[in-house]
C-alpha atoms as a PDB file:
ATOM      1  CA  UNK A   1     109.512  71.431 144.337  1.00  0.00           C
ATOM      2  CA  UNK A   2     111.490  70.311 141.390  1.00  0.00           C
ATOM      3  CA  UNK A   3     107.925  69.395 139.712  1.00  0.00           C
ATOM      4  CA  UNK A   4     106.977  72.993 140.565  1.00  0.00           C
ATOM      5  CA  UNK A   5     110.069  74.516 138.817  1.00  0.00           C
ATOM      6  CA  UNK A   6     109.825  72.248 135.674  1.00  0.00           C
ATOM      7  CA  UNK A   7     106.401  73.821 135.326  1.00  0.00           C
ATOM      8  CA  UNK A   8     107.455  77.153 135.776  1.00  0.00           C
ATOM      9  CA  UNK A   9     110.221  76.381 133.166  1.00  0.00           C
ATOM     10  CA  UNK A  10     107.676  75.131 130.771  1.00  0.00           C
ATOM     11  CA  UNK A  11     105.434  77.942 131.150  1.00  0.00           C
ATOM     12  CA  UNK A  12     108.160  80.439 130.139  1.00  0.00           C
ATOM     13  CA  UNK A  13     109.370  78.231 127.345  1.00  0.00           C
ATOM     14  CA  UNK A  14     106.105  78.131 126.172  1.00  0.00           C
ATOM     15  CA  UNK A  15     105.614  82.049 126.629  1.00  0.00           C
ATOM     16  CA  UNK A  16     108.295  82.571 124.431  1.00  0.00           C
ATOM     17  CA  UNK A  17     107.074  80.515 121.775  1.00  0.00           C
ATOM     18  CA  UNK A  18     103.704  82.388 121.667  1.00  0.00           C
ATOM     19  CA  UNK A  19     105.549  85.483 121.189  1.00  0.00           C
ATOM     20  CA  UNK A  20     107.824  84.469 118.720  1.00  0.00           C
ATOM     21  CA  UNK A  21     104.616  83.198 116.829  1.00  0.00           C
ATOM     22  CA  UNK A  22     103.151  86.518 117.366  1.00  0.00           C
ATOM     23  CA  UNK A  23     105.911  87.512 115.317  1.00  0.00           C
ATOM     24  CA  UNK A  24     106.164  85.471 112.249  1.00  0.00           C
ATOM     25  CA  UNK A  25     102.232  86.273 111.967  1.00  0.00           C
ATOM     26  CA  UNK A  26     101.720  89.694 110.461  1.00  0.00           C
ATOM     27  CA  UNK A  27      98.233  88.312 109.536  1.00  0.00           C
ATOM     28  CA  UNK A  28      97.149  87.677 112.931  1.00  0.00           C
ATOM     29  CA  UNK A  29      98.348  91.641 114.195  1.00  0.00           C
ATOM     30  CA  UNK A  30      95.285  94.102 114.539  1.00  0.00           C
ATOM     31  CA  UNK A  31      94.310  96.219 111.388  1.00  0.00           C
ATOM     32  CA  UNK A  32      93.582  99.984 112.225  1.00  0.00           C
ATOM     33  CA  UNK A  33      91.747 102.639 110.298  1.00  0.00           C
ATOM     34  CA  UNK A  34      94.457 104.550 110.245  1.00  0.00           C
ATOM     35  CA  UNK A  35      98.285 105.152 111.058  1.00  0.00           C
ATOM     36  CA  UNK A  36      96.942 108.188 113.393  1.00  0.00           C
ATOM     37  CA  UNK A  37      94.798 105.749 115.535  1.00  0.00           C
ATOM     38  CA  UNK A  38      97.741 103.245 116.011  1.00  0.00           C
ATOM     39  CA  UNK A  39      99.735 106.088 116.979  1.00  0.00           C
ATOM     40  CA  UNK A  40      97.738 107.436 119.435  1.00  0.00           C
ATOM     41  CA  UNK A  41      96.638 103.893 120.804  1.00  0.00           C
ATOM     42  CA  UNK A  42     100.571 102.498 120.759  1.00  0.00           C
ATOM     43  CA  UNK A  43     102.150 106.376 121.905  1.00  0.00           C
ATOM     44  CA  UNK A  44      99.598 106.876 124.865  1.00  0.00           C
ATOM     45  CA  UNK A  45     101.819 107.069 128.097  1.00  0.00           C
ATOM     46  CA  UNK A  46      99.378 104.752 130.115  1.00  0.00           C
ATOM     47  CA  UNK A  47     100.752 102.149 128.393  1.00  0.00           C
ATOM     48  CA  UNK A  48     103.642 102.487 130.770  1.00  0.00           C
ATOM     49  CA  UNK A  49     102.196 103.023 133.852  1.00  0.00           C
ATOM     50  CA  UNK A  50     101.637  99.379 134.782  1.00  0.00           C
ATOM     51  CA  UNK A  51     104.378  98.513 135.407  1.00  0.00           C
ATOM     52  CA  UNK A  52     105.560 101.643 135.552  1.00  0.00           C
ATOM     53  CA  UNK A  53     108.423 103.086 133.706  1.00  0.00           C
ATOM     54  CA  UNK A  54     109.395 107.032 134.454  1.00  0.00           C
ATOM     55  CA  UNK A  55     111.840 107.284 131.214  1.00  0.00           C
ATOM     56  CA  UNK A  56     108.609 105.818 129.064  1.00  0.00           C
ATOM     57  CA  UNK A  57     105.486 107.852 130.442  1.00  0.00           C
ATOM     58  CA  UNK A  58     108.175 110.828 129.670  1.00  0.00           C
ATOM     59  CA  UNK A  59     108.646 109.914 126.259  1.00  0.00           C
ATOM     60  CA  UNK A  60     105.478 108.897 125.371  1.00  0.00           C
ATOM     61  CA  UNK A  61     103.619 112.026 126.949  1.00  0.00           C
ATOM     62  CA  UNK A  62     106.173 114.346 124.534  1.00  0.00           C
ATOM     63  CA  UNK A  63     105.199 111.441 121.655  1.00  0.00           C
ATOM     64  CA  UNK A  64     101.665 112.002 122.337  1.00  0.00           C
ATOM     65  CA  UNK A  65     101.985 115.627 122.795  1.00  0.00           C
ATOM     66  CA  UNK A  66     103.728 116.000 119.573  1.00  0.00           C
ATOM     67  CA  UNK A  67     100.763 113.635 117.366  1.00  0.00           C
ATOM     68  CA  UNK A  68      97.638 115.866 119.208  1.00  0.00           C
ATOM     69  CA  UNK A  69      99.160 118.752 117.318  1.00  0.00           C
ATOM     70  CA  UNK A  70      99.365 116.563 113.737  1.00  0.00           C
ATOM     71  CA  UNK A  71      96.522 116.570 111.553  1.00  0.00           C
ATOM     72  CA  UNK A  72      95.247 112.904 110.546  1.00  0.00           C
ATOM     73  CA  UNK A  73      95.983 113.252 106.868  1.00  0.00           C
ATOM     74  CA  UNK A  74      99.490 114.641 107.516  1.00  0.00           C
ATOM     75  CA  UNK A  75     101.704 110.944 106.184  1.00  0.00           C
ATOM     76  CA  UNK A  76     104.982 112.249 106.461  1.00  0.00           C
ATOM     77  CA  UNK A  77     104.922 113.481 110.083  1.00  0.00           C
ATOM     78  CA  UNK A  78     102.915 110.768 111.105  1.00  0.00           C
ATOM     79  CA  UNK A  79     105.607 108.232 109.374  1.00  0.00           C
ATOM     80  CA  UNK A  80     108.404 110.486 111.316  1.00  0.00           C
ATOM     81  CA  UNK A  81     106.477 110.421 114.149  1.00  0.00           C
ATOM     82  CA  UNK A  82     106.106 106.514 113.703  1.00  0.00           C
ATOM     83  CA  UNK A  83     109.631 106.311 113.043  1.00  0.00           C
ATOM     84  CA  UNK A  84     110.085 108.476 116.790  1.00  0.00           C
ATOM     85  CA  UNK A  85     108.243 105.930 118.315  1.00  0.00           C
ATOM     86  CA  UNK A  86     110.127 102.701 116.977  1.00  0.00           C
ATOM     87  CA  UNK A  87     113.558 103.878 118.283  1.00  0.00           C
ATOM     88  CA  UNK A  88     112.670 105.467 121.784  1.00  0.00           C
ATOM     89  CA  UNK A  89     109.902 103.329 122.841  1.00  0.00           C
ATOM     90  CA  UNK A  90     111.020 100.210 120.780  1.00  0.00           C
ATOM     91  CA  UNK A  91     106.989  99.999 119.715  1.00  0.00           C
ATOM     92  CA  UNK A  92     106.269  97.603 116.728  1.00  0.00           C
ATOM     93  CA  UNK A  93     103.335  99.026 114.460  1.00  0.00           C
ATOM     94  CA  UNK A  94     101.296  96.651 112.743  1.00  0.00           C
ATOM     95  CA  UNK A  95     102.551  95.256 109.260  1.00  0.00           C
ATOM     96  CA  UNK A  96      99.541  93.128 108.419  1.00  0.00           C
ATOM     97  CA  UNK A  97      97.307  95.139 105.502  1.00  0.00           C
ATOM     98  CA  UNK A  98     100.399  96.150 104.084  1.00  0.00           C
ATOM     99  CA  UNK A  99     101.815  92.675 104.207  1.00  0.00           C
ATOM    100  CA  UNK A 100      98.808  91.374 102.937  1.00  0.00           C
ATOM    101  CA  UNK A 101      98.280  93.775 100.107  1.00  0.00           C
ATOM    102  CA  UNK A 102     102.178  93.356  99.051  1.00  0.00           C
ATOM    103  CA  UNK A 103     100.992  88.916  99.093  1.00  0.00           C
ATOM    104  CA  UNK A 104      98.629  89.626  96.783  1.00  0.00           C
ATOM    105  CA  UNK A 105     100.087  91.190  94.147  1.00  0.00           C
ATOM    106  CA  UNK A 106     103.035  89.701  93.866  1.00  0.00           C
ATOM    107  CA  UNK A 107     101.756  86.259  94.235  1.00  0.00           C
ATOM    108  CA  UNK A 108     103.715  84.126  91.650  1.00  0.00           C
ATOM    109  CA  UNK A 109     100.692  82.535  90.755  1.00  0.00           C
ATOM    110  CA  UNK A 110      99.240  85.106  90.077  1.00  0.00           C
ATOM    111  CA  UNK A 111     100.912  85.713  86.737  1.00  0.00           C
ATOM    112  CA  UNK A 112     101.188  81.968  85.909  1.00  0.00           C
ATOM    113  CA  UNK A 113      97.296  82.687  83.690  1.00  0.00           C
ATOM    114  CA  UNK A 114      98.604  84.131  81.230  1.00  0.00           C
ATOM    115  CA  UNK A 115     102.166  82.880  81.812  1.00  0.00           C
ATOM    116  CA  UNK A 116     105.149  85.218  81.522  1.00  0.00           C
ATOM    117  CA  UNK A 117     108.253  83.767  82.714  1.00  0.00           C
ATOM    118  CA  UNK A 118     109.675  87.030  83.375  1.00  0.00           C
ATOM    119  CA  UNK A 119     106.595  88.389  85.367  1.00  0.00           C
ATOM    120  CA  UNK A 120     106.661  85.581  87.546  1.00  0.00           C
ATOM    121  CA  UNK A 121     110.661  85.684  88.074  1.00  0.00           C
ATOM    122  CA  UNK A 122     110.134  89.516  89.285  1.00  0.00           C
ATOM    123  CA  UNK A 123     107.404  88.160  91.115  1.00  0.00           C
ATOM    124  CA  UNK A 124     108.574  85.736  92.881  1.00  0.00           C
ATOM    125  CA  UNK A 125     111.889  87.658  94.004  1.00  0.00           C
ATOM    126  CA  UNK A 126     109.384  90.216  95.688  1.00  0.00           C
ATOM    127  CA  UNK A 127     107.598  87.659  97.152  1.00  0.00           C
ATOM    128  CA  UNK A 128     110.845  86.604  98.936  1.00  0.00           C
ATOM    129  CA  UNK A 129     111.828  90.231 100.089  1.00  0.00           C
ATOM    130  CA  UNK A 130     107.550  90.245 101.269  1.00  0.00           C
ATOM    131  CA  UNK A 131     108.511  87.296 103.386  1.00  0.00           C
ATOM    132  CA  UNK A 132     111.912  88.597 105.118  1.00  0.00           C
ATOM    133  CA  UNK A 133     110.483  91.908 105.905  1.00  0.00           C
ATOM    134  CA  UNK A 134     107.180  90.794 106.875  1.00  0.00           C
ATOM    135  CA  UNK A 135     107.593  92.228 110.595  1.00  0.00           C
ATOM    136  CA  UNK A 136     108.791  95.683 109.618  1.00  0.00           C
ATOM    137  CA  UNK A 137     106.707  98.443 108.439  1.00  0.00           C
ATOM    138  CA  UNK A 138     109.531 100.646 107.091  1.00  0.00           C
ATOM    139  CA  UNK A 139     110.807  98.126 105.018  1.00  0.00           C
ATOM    140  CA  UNK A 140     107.750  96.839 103.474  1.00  0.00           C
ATOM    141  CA  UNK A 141     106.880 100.156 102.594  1.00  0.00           C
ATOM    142  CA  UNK A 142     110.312 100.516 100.792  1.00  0.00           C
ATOM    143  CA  UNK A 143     109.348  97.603  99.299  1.00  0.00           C
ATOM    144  CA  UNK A 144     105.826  98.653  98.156  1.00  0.00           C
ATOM    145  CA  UNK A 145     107.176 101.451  96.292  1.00  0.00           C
ATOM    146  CA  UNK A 146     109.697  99.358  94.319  1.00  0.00           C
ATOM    147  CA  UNK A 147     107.004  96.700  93.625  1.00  0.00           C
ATOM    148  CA  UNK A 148     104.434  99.289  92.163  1.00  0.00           C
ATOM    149  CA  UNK A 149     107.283 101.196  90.346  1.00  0.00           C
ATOM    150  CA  UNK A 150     108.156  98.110  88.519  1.00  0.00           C
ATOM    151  CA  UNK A 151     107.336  98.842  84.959  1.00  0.00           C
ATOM    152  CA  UNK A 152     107.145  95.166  84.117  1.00  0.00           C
ATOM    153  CA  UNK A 153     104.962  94.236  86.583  1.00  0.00           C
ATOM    154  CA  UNK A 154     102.625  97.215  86.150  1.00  0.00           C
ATOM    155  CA  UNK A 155     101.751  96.323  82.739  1.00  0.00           C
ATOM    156  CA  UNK A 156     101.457  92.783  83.361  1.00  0.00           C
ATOM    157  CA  UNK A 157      98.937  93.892  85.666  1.00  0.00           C
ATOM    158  CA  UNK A 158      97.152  96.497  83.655  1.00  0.00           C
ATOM    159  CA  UNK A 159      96.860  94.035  80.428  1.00  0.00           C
ATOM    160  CA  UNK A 160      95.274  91.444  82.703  1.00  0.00           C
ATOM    161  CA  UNK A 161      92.812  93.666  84.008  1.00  0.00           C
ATOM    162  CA  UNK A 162      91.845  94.833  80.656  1.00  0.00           C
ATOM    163  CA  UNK A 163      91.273  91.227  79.341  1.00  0.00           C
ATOM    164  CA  UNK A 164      89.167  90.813  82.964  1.00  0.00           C
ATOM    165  CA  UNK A 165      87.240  94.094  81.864  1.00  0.00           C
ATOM    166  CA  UNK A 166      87.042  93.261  78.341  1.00  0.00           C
ATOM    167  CA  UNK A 167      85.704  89.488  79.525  1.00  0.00           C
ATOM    168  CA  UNK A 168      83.052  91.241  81.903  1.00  0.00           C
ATOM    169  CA  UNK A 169      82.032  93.629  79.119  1.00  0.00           C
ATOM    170  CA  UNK A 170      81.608  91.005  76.375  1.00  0.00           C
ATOM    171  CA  UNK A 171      79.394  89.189  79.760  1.00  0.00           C
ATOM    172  CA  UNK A 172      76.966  92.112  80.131  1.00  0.00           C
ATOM    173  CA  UNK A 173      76.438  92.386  76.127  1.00  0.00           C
ATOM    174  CA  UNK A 174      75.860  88.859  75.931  1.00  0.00           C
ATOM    175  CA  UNK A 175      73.051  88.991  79.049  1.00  0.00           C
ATOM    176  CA  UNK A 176      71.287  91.853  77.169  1.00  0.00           C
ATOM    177  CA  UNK A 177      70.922  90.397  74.274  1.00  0.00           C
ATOM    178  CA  UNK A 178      70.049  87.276  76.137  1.00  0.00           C
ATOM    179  CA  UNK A 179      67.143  89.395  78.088  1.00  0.00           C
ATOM    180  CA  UNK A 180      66.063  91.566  74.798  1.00  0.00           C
ATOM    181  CA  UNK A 181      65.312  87.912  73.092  1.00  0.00           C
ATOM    182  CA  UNK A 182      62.964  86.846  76.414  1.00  0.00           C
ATOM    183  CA  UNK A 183      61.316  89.883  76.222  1.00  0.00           C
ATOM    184  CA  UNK A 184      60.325  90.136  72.851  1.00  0.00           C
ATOM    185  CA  UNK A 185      59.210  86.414  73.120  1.00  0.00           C
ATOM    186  CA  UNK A 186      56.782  87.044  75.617  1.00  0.00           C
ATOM    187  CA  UNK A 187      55.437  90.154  74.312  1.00  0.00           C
ATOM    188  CA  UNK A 188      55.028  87.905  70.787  1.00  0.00           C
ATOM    189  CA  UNK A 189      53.353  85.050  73.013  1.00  0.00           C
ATOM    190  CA  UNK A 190      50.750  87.854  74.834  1.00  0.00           C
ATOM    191  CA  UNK A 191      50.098  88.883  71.594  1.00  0.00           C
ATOM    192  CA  UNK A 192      48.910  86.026  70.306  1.00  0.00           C
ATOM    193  CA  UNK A 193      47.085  85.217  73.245  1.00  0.00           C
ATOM    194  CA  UNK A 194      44.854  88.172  73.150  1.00  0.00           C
ATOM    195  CA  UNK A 195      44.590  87.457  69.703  1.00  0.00           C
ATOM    196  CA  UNK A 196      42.781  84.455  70.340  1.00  0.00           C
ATOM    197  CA  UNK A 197      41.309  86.014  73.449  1.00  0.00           C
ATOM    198  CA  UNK A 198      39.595  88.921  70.951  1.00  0.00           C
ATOM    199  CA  UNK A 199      38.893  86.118  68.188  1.00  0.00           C
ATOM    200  CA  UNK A 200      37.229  83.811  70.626  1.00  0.00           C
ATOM    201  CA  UNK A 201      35.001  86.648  72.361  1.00  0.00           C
ATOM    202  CA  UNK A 202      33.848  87.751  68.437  1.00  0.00           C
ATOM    203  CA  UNK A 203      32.775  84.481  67.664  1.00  0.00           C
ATOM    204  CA  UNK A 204      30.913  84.304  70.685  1.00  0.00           C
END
């Protein structure tokens, strides 16, 4: 019997640290199309039915009710409805392609080629805040607006994408020319082979 419990115990330790995995891993949560299809997926009152929970189906059958009348493109009701949701039915929406966009750009290394010490200080401080928040939605979008409304960091950005697109440019001039040189050699080489084609048949 004791061997039974210390199983049981195990099992529920170990249950616990699967979900508190789960919740350090943004990257691992499900990516949908849109906010309106994790709405309706995470607001449907069957979710509640098993086991079943009277306060919840009520809540999420008014939650549901209220996103059926809400147009897909409609963000701000769809945040507030969002924002319904996380308080009442203590739902946590998924934080990964946000999370992951927000790693990407402010990715200290990122602005180590060409370095600017001050880029990479902003930078990194954002990364930080990334890392804290990574498990809530509202706050990494808080986030995301202060990241892209950092001057600094904007035009760090933009002058490194115009030395990509200059590179690229300069890349596809350089192939041209590269192919307008084969080309004219191998129209000069057929030329002189019918030459000496013609020449050879005259003799002849």
């Amino acid at each position: 019997m004791n061997n039974t419990m210390e199983k049981t115990e195990e099992n529920i330790i170990w249950q616990d640290v699967q979900k508190e995995q789960r919740k350090v891993s943004p990257s691992e949560d499900r990516v949908y199309d849109s906010l309106y299809e994790e709405l309706k997926e995470k607001c449907s009152p069957s979710n509640y039915m098993s086991p079943y929970n009277r306060e919840k189906v009520d809540v999420a059958n008014a939650l549901y009710r209220e996103l059926m009348n809400i147009g897909k493109d409609e963000t701000e009701k769809l945040t507030n409805l969002r924002r319904k949701a996380t308080s009442k039915l203590n739902i946590s929406f998924s934080t990964a392609k946000l999370y992951r966009e927000l790693k990407d750009y402010c990715n200290p290394s990122s602005y180590m080629n060409p370095y600017d010490a001050e880029a990479l200080k902003r930078a990194n401080n954002y990364y930080a805040l990334i890392e804290e928040e990574k498990n809530s939605i509202e706050d990494l979008e808080i986030l995301k607006r202060e990241v892209y409304q950092d001057e600094y960091l904007n035009k760090y950005q933009q002058d490194n994408k115009k030395g990509i697109n200059d590179y690229e440019e300069s890349s596809y001039i350089m192939s041209f020319i590269i192919w307008m040189v084969v080309s004219v050699s191998i129209m000069v080489i057929l030329y002189y082979i019918m030459q000496n084609y013609i020449v050879s048949n005259y003799i002849m």
